[in-house]
Protein backbone atom coordinates (compact mmCIF):
# COMPACT_ATOMS: atom_id res chain seq x y z
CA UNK A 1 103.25 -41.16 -11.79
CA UNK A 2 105.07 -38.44 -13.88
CA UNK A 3 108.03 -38.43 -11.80
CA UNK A 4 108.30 -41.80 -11.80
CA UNK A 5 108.33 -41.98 -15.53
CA UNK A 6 110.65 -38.81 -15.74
CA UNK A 7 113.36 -41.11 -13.59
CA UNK A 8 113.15 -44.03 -15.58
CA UNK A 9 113.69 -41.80 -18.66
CA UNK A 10 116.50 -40.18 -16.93
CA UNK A 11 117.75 -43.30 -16.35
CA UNK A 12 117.85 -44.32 -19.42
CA UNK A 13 119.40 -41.39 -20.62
CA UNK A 14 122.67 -41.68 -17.87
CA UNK A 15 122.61 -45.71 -18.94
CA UNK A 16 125.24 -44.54 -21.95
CA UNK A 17 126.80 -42.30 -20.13
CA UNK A 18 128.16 -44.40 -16.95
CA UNK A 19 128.53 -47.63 -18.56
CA UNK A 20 131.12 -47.78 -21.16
CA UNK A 21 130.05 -48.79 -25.16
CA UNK A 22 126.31 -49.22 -24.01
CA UNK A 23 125.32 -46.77 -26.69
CA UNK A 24 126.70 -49.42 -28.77
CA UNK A 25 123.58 -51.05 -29.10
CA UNK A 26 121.24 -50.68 -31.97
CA UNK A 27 117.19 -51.46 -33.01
CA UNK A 28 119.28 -54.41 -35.08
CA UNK A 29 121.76 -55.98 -32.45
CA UNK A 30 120.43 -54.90 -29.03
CA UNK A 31 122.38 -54.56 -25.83
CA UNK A 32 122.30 -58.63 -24.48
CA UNK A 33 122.99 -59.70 -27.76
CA UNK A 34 126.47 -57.48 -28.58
CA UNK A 35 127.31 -58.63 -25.31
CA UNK A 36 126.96 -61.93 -26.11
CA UNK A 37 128.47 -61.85 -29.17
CA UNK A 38 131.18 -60.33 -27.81
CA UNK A 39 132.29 -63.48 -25.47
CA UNK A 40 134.47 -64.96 -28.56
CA UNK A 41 136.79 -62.08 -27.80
CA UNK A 42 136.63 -62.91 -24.00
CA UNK A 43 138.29 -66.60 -25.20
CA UNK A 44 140.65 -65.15 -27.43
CA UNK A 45 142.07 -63.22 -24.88
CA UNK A 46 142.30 -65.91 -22.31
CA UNK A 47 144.30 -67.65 -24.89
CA UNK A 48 146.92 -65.45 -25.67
CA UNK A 49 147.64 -64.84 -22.32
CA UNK A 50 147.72 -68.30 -21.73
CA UNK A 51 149.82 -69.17 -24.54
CA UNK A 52 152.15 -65.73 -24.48
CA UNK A 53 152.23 -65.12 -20.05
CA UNK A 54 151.40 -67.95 -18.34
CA UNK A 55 153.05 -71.11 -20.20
CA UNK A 56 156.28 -68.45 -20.97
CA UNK A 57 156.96 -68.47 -17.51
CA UNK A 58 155.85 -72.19 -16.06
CA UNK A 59 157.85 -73.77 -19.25
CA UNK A 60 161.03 -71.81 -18.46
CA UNK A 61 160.23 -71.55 -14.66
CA UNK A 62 158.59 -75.35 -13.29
CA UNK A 63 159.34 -77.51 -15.70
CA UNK A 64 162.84 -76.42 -16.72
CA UNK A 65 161.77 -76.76 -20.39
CA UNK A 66 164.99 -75.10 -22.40
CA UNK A 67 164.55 -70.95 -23.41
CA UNK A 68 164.78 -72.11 -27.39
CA UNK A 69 162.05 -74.62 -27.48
CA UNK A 70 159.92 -72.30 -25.54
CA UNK A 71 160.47 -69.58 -28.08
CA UNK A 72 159.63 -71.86 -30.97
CA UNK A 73 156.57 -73.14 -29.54
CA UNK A 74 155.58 -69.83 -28.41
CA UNK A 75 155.90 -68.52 -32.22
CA UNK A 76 154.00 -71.37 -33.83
CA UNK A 77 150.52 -70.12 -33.35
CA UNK A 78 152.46 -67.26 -35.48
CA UNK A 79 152.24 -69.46 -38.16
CA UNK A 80 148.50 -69.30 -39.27
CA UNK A 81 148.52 -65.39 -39.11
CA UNK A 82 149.29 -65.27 -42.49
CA UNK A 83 146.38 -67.02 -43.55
CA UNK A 84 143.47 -65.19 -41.71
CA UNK A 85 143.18 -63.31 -45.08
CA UNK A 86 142.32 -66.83 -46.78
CA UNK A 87 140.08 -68.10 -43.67
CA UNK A 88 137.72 -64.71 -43.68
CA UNK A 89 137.29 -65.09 -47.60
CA UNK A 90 136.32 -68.65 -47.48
CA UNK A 91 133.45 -67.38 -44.70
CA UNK A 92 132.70 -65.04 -47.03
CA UNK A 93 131.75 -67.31 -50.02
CA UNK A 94 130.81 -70.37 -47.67
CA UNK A 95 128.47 -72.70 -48.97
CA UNK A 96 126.06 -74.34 -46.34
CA UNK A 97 122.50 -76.42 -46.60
CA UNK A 98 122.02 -74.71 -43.28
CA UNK A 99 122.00 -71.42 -44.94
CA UNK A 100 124.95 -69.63 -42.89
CA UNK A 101 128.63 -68.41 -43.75
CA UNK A 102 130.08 -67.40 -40.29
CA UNK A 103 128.67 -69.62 -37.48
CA UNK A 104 130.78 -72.93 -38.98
CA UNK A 105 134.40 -71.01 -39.38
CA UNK A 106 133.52 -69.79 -35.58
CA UNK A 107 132.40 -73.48 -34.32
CA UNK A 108 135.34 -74.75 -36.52
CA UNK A 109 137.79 -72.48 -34.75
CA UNK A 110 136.49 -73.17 -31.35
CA UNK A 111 136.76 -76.67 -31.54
CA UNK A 112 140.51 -76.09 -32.10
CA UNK A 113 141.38 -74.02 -29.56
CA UNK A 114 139.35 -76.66 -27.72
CA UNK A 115 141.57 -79.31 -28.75
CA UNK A 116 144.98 -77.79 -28.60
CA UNK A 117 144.05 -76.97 -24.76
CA UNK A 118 143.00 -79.94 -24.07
CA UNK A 119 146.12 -81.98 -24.95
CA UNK A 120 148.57 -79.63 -23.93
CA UNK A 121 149.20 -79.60 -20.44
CA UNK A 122 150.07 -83.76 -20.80
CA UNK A 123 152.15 -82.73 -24.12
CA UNK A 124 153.77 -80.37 -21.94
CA UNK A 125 154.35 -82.15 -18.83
CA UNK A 126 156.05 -85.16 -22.03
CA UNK A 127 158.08 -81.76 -23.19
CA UNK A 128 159.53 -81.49 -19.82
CA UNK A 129 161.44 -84.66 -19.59
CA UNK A 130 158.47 -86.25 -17.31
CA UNK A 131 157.97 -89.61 -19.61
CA UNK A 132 159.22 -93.40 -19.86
CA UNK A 133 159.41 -92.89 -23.70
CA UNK A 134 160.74 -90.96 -26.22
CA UNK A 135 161.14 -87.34 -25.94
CA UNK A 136 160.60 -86.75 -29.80
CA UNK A 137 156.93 -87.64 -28.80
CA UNK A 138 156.61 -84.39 -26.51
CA UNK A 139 157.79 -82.18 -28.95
CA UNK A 140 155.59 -83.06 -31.39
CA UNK A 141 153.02 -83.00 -28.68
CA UNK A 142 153.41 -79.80 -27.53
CA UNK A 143 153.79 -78.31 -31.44
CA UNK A 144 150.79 -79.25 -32.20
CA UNK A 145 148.73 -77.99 -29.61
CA UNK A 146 150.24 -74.44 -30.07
CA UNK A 147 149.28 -75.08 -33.99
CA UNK A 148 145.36 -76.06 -32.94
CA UNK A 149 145.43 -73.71 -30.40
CA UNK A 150 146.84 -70.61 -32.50
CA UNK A 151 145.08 -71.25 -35.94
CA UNK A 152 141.34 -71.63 -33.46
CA UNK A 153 141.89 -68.30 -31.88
CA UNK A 154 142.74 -66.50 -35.41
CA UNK A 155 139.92 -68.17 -37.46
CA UNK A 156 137.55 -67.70 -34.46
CA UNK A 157 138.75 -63.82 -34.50
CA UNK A 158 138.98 -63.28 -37.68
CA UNK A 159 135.28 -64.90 -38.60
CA UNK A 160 133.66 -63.55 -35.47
CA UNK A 161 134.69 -59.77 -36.11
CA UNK A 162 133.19 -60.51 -39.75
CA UNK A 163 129.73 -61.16 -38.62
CA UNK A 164 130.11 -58.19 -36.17
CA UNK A 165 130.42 -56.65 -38.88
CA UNK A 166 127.52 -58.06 -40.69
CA UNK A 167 125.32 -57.37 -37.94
CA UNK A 168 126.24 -54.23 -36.86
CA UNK A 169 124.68 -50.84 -39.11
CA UNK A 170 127.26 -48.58 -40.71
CA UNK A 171 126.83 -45.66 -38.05
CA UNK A 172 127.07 -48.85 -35.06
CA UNK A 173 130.35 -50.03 -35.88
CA UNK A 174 133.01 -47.74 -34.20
CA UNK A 175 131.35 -48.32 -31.08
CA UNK A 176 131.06 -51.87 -31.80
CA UNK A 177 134.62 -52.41 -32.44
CA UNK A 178 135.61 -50.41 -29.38
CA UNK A 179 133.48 -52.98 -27.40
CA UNK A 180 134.90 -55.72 -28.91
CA UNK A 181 138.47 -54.53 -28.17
CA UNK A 182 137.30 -53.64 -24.65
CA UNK A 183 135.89 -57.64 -24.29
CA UNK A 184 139.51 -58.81 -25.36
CA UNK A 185 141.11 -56.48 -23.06
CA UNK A 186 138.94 -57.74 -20.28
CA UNK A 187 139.56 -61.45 -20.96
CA UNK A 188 143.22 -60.83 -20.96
CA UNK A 189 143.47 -58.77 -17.75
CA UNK A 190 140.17 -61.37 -16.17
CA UNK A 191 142.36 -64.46 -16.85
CA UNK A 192 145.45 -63.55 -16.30
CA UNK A 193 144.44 -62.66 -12.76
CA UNK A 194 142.62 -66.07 -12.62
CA UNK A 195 145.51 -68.09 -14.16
CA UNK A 196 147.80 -66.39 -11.58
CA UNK A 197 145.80 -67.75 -8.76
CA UNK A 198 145.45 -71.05 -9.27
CA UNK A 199 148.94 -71.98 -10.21
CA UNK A 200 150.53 -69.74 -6.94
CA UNK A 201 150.64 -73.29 -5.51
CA UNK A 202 151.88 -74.91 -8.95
CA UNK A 203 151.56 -78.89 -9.36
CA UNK A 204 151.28 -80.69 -12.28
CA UNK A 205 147.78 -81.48 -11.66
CA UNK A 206 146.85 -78.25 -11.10
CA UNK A 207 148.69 -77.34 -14.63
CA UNK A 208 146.36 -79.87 -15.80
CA UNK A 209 143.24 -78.39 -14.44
CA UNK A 210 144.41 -75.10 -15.35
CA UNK A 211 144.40 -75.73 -19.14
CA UNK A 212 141.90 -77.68 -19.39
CA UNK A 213 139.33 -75.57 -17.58
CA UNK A 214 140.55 -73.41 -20.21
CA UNK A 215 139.24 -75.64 -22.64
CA UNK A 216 135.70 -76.30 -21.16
CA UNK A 217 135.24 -72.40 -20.62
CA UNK A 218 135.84 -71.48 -24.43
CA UNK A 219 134.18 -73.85 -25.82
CA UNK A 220 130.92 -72.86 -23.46
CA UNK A 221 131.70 -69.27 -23.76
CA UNK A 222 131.90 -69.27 -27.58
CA UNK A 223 128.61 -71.77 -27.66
CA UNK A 224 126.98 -68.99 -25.70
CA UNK A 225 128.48 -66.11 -28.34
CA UNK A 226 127.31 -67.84 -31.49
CA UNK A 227 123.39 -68.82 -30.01
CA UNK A 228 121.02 -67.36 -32.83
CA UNK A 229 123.30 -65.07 -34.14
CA UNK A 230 123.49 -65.10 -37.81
CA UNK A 231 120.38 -65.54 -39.32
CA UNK A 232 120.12 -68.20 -41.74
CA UNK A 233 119.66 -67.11 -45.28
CA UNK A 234 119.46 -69.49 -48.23
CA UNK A 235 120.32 -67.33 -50.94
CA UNK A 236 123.67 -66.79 -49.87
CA UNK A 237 124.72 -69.59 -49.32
CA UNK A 238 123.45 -71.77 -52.53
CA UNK A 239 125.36 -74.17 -53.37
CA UNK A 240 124.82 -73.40 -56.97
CA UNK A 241 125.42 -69.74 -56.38
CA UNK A 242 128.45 -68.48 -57.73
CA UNK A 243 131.70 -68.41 -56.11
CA UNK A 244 134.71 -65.97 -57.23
CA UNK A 245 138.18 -67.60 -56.30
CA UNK A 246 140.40 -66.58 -53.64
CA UNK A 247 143.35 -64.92 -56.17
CA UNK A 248 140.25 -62.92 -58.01
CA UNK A 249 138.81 -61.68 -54.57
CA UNK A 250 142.14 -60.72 -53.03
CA UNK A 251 142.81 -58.99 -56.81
CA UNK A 252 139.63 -56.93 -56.20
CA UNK A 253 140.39 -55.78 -52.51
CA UNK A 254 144.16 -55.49 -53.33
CA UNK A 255 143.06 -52.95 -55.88
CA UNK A 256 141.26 -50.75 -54.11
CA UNK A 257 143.32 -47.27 -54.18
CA UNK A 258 144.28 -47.27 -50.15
CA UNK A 259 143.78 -50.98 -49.40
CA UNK A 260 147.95 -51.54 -49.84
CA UNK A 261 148.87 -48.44 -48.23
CA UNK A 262 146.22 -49.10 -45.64
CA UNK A 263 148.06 -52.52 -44.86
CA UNK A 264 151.04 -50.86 -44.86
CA UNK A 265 150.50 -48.30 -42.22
CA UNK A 266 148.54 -51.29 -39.74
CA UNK A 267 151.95 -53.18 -40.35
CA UNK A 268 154.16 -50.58 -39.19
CA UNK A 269 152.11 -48.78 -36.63
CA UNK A 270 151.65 -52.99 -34.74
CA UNK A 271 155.29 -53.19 -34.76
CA UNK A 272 155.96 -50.01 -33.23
CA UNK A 273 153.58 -50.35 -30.81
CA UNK A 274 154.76 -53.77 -29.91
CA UNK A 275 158.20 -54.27 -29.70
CA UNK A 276 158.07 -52.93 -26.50
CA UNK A 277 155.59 -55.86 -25.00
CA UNK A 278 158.70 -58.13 -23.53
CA UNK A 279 160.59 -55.18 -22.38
CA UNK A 280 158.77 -52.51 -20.13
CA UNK A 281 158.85 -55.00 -16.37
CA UNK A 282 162.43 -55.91 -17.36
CA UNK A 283 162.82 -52.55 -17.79
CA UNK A 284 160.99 -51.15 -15.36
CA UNK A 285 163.01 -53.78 -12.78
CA UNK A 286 166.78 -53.59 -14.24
CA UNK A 287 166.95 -50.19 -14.75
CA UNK A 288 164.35 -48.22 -12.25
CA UNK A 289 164.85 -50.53 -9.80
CA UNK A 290 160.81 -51.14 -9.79
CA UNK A 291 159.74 -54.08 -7.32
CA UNK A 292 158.16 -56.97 -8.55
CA UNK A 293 154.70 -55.71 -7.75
CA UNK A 294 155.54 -52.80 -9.13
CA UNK A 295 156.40 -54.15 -12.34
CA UNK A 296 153.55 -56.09 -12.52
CA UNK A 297 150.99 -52.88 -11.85
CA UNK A 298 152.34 -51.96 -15.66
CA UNK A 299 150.22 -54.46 -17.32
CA UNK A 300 147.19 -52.90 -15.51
CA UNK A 301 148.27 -49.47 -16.17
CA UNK A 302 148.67 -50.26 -20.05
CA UNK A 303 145.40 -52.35 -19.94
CA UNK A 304 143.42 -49.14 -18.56
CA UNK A 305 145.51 -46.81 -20.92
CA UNK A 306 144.11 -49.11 -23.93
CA UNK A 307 140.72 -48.57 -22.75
CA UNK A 308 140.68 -44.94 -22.28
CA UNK A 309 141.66 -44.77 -25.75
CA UNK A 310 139.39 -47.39 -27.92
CA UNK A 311 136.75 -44.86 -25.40
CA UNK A 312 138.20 -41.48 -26.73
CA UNK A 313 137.89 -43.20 -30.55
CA UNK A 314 134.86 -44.75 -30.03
CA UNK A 315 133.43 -41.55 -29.12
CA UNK A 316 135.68 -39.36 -31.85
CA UNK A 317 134.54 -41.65 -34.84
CA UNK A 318 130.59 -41.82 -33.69
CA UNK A 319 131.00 -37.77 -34.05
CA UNK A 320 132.14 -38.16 -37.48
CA UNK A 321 135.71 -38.58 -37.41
CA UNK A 322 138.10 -39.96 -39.93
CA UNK A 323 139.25 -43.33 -38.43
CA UNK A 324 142.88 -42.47 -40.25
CA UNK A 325 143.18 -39.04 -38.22
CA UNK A 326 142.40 -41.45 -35.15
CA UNK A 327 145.20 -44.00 -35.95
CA UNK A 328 147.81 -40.84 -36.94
CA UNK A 329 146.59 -39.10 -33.08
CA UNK A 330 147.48 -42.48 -31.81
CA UNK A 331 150.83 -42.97 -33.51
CA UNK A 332 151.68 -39.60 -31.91
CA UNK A 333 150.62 -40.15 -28.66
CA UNK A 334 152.95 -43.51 -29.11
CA UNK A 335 155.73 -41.24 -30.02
CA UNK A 336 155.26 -38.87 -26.93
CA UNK A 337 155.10 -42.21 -24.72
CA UNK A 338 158.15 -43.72 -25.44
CA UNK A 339 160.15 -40.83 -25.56
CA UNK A 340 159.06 -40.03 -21.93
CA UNK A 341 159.59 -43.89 -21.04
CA UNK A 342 163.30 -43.40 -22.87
CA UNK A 343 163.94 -40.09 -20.45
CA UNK A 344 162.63 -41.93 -17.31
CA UNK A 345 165.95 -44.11 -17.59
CA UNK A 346 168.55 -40.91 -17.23
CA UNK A 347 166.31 -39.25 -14.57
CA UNK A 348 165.36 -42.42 -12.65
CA UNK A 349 161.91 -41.43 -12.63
CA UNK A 350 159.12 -44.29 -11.88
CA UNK A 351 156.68 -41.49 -12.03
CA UNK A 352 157.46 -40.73 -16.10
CA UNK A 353 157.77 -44.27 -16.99
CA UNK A 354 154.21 -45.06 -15.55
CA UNK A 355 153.24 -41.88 -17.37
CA UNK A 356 154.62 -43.31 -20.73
CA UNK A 357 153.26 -46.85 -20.14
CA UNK A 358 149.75 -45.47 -19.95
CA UNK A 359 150.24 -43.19 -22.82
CA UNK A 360 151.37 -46.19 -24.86
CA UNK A 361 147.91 -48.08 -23.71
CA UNK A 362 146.33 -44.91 -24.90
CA UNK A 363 147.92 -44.42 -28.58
CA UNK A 364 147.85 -47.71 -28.95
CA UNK A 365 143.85 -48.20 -28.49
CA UNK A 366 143.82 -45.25 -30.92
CA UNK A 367 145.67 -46.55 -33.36
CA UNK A 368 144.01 -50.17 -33.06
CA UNK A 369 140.72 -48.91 -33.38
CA UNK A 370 141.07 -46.51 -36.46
CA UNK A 371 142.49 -49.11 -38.04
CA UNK A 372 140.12 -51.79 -37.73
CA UNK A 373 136.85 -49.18 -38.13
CA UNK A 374 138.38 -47.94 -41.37
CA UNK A 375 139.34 -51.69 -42.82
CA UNK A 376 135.25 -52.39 -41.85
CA UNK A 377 134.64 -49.08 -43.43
CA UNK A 378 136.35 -49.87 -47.00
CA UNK A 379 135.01 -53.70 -46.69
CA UNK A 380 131.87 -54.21 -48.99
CA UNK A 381 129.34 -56.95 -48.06
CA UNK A 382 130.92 -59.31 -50.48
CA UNK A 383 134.38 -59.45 -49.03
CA UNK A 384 134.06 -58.52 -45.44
CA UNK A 385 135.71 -61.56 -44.06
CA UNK A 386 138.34 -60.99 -46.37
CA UNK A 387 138.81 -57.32 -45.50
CA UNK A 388 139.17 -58.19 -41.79
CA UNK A 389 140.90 -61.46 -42.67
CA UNK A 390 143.84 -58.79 -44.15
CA UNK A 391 143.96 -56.70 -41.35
CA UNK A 392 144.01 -59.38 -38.48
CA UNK A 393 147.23 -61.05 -40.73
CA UNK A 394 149.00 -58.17 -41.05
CA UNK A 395 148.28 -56.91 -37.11
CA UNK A 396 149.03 -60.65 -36.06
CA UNK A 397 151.93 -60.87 -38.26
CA UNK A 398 153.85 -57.89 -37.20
CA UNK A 399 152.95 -57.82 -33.41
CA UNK A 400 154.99 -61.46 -33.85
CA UNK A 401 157.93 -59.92 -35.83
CA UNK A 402 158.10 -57.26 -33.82
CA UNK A 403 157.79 -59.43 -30.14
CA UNK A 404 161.23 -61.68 -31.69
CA UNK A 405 163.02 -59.02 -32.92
CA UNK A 406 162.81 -56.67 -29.58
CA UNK A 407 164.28 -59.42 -27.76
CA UNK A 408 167.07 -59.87 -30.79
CA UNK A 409 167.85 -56.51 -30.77
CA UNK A 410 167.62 -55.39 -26.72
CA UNK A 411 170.39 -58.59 -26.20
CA UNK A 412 172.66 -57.51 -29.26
CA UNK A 413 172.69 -53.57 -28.47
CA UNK A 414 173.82 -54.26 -25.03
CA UNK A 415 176.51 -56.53 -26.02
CA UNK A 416 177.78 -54.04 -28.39
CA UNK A 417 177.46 -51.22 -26.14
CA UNK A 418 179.42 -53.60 -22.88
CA UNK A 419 182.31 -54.19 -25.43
CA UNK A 420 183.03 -50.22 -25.88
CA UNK A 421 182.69 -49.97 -29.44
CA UNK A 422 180.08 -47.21 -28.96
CA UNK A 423 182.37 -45.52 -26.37
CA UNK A 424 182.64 -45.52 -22.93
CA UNK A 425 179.02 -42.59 -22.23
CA UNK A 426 177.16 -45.76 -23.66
CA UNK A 427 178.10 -48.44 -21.94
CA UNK A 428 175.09 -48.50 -19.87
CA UNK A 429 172.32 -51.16 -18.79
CA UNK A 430 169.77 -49.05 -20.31
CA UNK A 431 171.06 -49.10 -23.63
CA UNK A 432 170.09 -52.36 -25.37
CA UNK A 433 166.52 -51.56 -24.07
CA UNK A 434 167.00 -47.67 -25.58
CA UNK A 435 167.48 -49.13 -28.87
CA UNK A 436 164.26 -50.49 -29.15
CA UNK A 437 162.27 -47.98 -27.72
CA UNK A 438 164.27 -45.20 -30.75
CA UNK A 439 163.41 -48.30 -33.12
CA UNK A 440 159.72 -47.79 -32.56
CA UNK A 441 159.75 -44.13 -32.59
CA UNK A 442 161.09 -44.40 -35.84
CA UNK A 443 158.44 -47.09 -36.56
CA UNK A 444 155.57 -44.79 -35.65
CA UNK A 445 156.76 -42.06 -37.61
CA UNK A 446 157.08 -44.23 -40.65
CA UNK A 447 153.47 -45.07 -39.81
CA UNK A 448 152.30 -40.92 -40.19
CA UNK A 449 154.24 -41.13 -43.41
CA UNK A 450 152.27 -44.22 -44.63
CA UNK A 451 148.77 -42.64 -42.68
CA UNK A 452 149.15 -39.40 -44.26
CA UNK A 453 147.77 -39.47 -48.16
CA UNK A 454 144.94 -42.01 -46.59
CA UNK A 455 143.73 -38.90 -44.47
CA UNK A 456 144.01 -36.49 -47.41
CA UNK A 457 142.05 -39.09 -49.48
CA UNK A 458 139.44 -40.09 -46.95
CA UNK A 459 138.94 -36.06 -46.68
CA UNK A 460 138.31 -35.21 -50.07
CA UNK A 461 134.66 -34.72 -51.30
CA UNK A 462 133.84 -37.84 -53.00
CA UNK A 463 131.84 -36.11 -55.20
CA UNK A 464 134.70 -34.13 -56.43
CA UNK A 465 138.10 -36.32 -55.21
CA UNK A 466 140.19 -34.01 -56.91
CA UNK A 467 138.70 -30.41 -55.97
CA UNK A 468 141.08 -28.77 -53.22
CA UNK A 469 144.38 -31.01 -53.36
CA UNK A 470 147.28 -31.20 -55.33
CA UNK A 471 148.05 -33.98 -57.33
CA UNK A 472 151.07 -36.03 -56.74
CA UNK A 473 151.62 -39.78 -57.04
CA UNK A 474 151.89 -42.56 -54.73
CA UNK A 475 154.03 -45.62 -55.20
CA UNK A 476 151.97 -47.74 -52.62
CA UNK A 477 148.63 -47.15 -54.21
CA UNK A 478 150.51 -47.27 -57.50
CA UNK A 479 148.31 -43.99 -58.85
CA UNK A 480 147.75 -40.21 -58.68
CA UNK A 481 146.72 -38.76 -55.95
């Protein structure tokens, strides 16, 4: 009988060690239920892969859709990043007879990606010149399923890491938000797998079936995520309660001393971490002469690097870390990867590039995770959809940015370095695709610039802010320091 209950407990006690985030769980949101919550993240990432991997390639590919109208419909869902800030605040101050804030902006945002997916593969198959009528009618079409489709998955994101956040106790979240991460990884890496399958034999009903069972499973999969999750509570949501305005609650988080620098450094360190997101299997294939297979292995390699590091932060921050020191690590790390995927061109090394792909996986699941912990950490129960609202524009906003102007810039440096104005030592293949990766470095240093006075000020004793550091003043939170 004893050892039988000394196994179970020692069970138990290798449960959190063997299975990733399960110490994640809490007295307040057990095990099954962070799981379950976690499936909106699952759907997110099935529809950015769908939207950013899978329709890139059958648009351009099957049905011979022109590169330009791809590109613009690709960068529409783009659009609503901007206004995730607006979408969490109006969760925060929702108003409901049912007595919750979250679970309509997450049913809301479902439905849309529900019904952007479900019109789009006949909008596309209009796009691609398949139609009796006018061809104005797939454009339009197609637009505006990449609109429903991109403003669902950013309200469902943005309003769904909110009421993690609600949920979750203080000490919880690190390890919460590395699970989450972790569920959006495995959604992107689970259905891009799946999506490749089923269109190997591609058919336009198949590209029908394809997107639509898309559909069915997010709108199931989020149903399943939101079941008796947020507790209903009346006396938040009264309609006679009241309600600050948008411009007064962005005036209040704006002000807070980091919050600008904070946005700042997210900004910077997203677009040097992914400029490079169009570029490393063309690289990999023009320049190291990788095979397809090979090339495609990267994606895997930077999916598992991204994992071991939101691991290495959850575990750093539930020690007691400072979730800025996690985010500079990972800028570093980023700077280390790209310079060794930069020297893999002139040594023709496939060994150092994989090496800087995963480190790139790695500082960048650093860098994502401090980021997001410490905009939860600064967010007060009033304005926590807001808080998250900011950071998932700003992320959203310069991932996008970045994405364009890596192609922009790969294309113009090697024209410039194939007509000899930079001499003839540069007129190389590599070269347009060096420029970015030296863009991002720079990026990511800018980023420890920015990151720097937040660790300094996240360090200090609160008690006494100004004991032990000079004082010196900083134009981005527009006071001493």
């Amino acid at each position: 009988m004893k050892s039988g209950l000394a196994l179970t407990q020692a069970l138990l006690r290798l449960g959190p060690a063997i299975l990733p985030f399960a110490d994640a769980a809490t007295k307040e949101l057990p095990l099954g239920r962070l799981m379950r919550l976690s499936l909106f993240q699952v759907t997110v990432g099935m529809a950015a892969v769908l939207l950013i991997g899978t329709l890139n390639r059958v648009m351009i590919v099957e049905l011979a859709v022109p590169a330009w109208i791809v590109a613009v419909m690709l960068s529409l869902p783009l659009l609503f990043a901007p206004l995730r800030a607006l979408v969490g605040f109006r969760s925060d101050t929702h108003r409901s007879v049912l007595g919750w804030r979250r679970v309509p902006y997450i049913w809301f945002g479902t439905l849309l990606q529900f019904g952007g997916l479900a019109i789009m593969p006949f909008a596309l198959l209009i796009l691609s010149g398949d139609t009796t009528g006018p061809a104005w009618v797939g454009h339009v079409a197609a637009a505006l399923a990449f609109l429903l489709v991109g403003a669902g998955l950013h309200t469902t994101q943005t309003v769904g890491l909110a009421l993690a956040t609600d949920l979750a106790p203080a000490h919880a979240r690190p390890k919460v938000v590395a699970l989450l991460c972790a569920m959006l990884l495995v959604g992107m890496m689970g259905s891009a797998l799946l999506f490749g399958l089923a269109l190997a034999n591609f058919s336009a009903i198949r590209l029908i079936q394809v997107i639509q069972g898309a559909a069915l499973v997010t709108i199931v999969l989020n149903g399943i995520a939101l079941w008796k999750q947020e507790p209903r509570n009346s006396a938040l949501t009264a309609r006679d309660a009241p309600r600050p305005t948008f411009a007064e609650s962005w005036h209040g988080y704006a002000g807070e001393p980091t919050a600008r620098r904070r946005l700042v450094a997210i900004g910077l360190g997203t677009a040097g971490f992914s400029m490079q997101d169009i570029l490393l299997e063309p690289y990999g294939g023009q320049i190291l002469n990788l095979s397809v297979g090979q090339t495609t292995a990267l994606t895997a390699m930077l999916a598992a690097g991204g994992g071991l590091g939101l691991v290495a932060a959850a575990r750093w921050l539930a020690r007691g870390g400072d979730p800025y020191r996690v985010a500079a690590v990972g800028s570093v790390i980023g700077i280390l990867a790209f310079s060794a995927v930069i020297f893999a061109a002139p040594l023709a090394s496939a060994r150092l590039f994989a090496a800087g792909v995963t480190l790139i996986g790695i500082g960048g699941g650093l860098f994502a995770h401090g980021t997001l912990t410490a905009s939860m950490a600064k967010a007060t129960p009033e304005d926590t959809g807001l808080a998250l609202g900011a950071w998932g524009a700003v992320q959203a906003t310069a991932a996008g940015a970045a994405i364009a102007a890596s192609g922009i810039l790969r294309d113009v440096g090697a024209a410039v370095a194939q007509s000899g104005v930079l001499g003839e030592g540069m007129n190389e293949p590599a070269i347009g695709y060096l420029i970015v990766y030296h863009v991002e470095i720079a990026l990511l240093f800018a980023t420890l610039v920015a990151i720097g006075p937040l660790v300094r000020i996240d360090s200090a004793d609160p008690a006494r802010p100004d004991e032990g550091r000079a004082r010196t003043f900083d134009p981005l939170v527009n006071r001493p320091t």
